[in-house]
N, C-alpha and C. Protein backbone atom coordinates (compact mmCIF):
# COMPACT_ATOMS: atom_id res chain seq x y z
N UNK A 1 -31.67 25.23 13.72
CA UNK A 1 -31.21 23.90 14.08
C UNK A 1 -30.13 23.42 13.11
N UNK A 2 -30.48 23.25 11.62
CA UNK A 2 -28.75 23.24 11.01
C UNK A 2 -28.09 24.17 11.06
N UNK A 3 -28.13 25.48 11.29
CA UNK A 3 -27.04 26.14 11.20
C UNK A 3 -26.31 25.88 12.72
N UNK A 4 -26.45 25.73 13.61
CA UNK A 4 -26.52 25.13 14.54
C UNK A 4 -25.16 23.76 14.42
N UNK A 5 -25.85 22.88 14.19
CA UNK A 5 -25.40 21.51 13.42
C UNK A 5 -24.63 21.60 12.64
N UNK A 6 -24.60 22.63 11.52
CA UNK A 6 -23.21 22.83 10.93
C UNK A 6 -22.31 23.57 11.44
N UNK A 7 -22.62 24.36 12.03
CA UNK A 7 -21.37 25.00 12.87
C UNK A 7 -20.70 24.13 13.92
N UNK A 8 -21.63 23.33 14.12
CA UNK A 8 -20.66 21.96 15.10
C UNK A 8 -19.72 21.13 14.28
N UNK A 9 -20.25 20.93 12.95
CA UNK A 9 -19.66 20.08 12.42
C UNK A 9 -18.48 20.41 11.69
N UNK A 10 -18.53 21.81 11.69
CA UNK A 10 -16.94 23.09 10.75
C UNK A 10 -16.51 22.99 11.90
N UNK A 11 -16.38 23.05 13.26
CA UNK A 11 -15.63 23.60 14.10
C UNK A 11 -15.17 21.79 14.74
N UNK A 12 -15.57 20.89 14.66
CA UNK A 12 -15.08 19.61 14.51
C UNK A 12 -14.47 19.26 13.61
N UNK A 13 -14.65 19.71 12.65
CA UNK A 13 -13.52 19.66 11.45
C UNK A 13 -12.35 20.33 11.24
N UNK A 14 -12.29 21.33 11.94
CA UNK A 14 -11.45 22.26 11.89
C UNK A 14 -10.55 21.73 13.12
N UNK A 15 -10.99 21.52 14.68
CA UNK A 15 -9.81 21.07 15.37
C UNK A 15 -9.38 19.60 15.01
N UNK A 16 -10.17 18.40 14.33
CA UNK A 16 -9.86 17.34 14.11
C UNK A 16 -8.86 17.60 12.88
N UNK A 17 -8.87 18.50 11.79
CA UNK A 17 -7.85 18.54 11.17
C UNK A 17 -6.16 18.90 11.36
N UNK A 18 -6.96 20.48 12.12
CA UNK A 18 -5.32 20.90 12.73
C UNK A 18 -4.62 20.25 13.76
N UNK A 19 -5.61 19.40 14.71
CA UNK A 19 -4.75 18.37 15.50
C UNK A 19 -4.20 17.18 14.49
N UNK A 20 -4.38 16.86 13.24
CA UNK A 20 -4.01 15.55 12.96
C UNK A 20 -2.57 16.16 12.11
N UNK A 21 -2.48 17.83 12.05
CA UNK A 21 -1.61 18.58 10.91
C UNK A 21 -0.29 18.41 12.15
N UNK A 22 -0.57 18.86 13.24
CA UNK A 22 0.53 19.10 14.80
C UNK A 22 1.06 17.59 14.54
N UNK A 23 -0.04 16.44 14.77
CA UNK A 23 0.97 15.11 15.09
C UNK A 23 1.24 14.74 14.07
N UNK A 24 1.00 14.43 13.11
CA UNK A 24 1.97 14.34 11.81
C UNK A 24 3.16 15.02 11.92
N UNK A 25 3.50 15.87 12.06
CA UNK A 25 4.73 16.72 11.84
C UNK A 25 5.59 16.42 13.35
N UNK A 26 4.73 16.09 14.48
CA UNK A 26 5.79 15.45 15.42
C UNK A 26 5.95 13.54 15.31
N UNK A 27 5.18 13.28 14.97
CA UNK A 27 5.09 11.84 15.11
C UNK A 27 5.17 11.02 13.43
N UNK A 28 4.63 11.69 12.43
CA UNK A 28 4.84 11.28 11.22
C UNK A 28 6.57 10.89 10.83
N UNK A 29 7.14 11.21 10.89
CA UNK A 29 8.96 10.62 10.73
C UNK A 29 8.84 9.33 11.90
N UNK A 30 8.60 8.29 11.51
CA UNK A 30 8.93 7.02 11.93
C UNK A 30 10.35 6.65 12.06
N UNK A 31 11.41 6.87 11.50
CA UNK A 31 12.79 6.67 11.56
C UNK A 31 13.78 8.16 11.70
N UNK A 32 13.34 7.99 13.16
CA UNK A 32 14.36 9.19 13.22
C UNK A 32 15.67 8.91 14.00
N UNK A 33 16.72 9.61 14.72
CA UNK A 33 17.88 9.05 14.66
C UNK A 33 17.69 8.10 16.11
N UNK A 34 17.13 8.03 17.11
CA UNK A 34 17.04 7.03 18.38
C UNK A 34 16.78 5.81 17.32
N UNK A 35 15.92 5.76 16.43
CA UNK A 35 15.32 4.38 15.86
C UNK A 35 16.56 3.91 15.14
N UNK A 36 17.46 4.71 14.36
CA UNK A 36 18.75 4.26 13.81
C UNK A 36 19.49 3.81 14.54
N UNK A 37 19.46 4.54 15.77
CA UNK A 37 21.04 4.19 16.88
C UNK A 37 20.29 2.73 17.25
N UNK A 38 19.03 2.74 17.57
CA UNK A 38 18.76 1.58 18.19
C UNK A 38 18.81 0.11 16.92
N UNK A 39 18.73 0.22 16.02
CA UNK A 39 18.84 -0.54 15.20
C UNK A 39 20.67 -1.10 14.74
N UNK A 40 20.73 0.13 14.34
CA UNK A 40 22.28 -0.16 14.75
C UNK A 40 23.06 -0.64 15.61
N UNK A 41 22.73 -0.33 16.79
CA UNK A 41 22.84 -1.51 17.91
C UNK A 41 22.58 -2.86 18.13
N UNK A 42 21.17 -3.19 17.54
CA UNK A 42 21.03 -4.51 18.57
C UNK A 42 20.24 -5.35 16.72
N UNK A 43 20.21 -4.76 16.05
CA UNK A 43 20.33 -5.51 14.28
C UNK A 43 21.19 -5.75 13.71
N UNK A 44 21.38 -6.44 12.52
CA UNK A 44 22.56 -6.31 12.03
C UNK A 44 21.86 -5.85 10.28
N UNK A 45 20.58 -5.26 10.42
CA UNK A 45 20.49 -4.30 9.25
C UNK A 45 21.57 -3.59 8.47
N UNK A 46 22.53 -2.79 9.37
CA UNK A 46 23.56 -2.49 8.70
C UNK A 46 24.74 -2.94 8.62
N UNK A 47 24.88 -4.28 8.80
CA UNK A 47 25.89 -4.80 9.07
C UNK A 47 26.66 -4.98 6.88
N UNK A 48 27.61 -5.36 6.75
CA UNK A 48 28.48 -5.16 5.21
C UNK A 48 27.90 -6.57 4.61
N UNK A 49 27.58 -7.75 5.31
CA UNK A 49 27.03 -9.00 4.74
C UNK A 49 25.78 -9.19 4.78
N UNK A 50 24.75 -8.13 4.96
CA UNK A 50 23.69 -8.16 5.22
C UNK A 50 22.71 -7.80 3.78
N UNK A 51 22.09 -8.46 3.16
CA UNK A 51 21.66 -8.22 2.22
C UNK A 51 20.14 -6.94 2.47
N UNK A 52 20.05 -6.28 1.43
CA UNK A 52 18.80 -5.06 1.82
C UNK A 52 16.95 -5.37 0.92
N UNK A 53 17.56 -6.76 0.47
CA UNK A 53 15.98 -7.21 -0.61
C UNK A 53 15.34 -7.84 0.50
N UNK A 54 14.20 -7.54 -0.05
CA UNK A 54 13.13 -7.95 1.22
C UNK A 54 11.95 -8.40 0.05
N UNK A 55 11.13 -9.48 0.94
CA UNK A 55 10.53 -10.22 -0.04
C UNK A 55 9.19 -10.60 0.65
């Protein structure tokens, strides 16, 4: 019965890790270039009078 129980619980650990390793590496970069173009567009984040301190 635990060996059982632990083998459920390594093999839940094992796909809950390597699935969280896949989306990190697609979804972990929050600013990638659509999020720039789109900011650049319709912000004026990069605008030359725009100060970058945030408070």
């Amino acid at each position: 019965m635990k060996t059982r129980l632990l083998g459920i619980v390594g093999i839940s650990t094992l796909f809950v890790i390597s699935t969280s390793v896949v989306l990190w590496s697609e979804y972990g970069m929050v600013c990638n270039n659509a999020v720039v173009a789109h900011l650049q567009e319709y912000s004026n984040l990069f605008d030359e009078n725009t100060t970058k301190e945030t408070s």
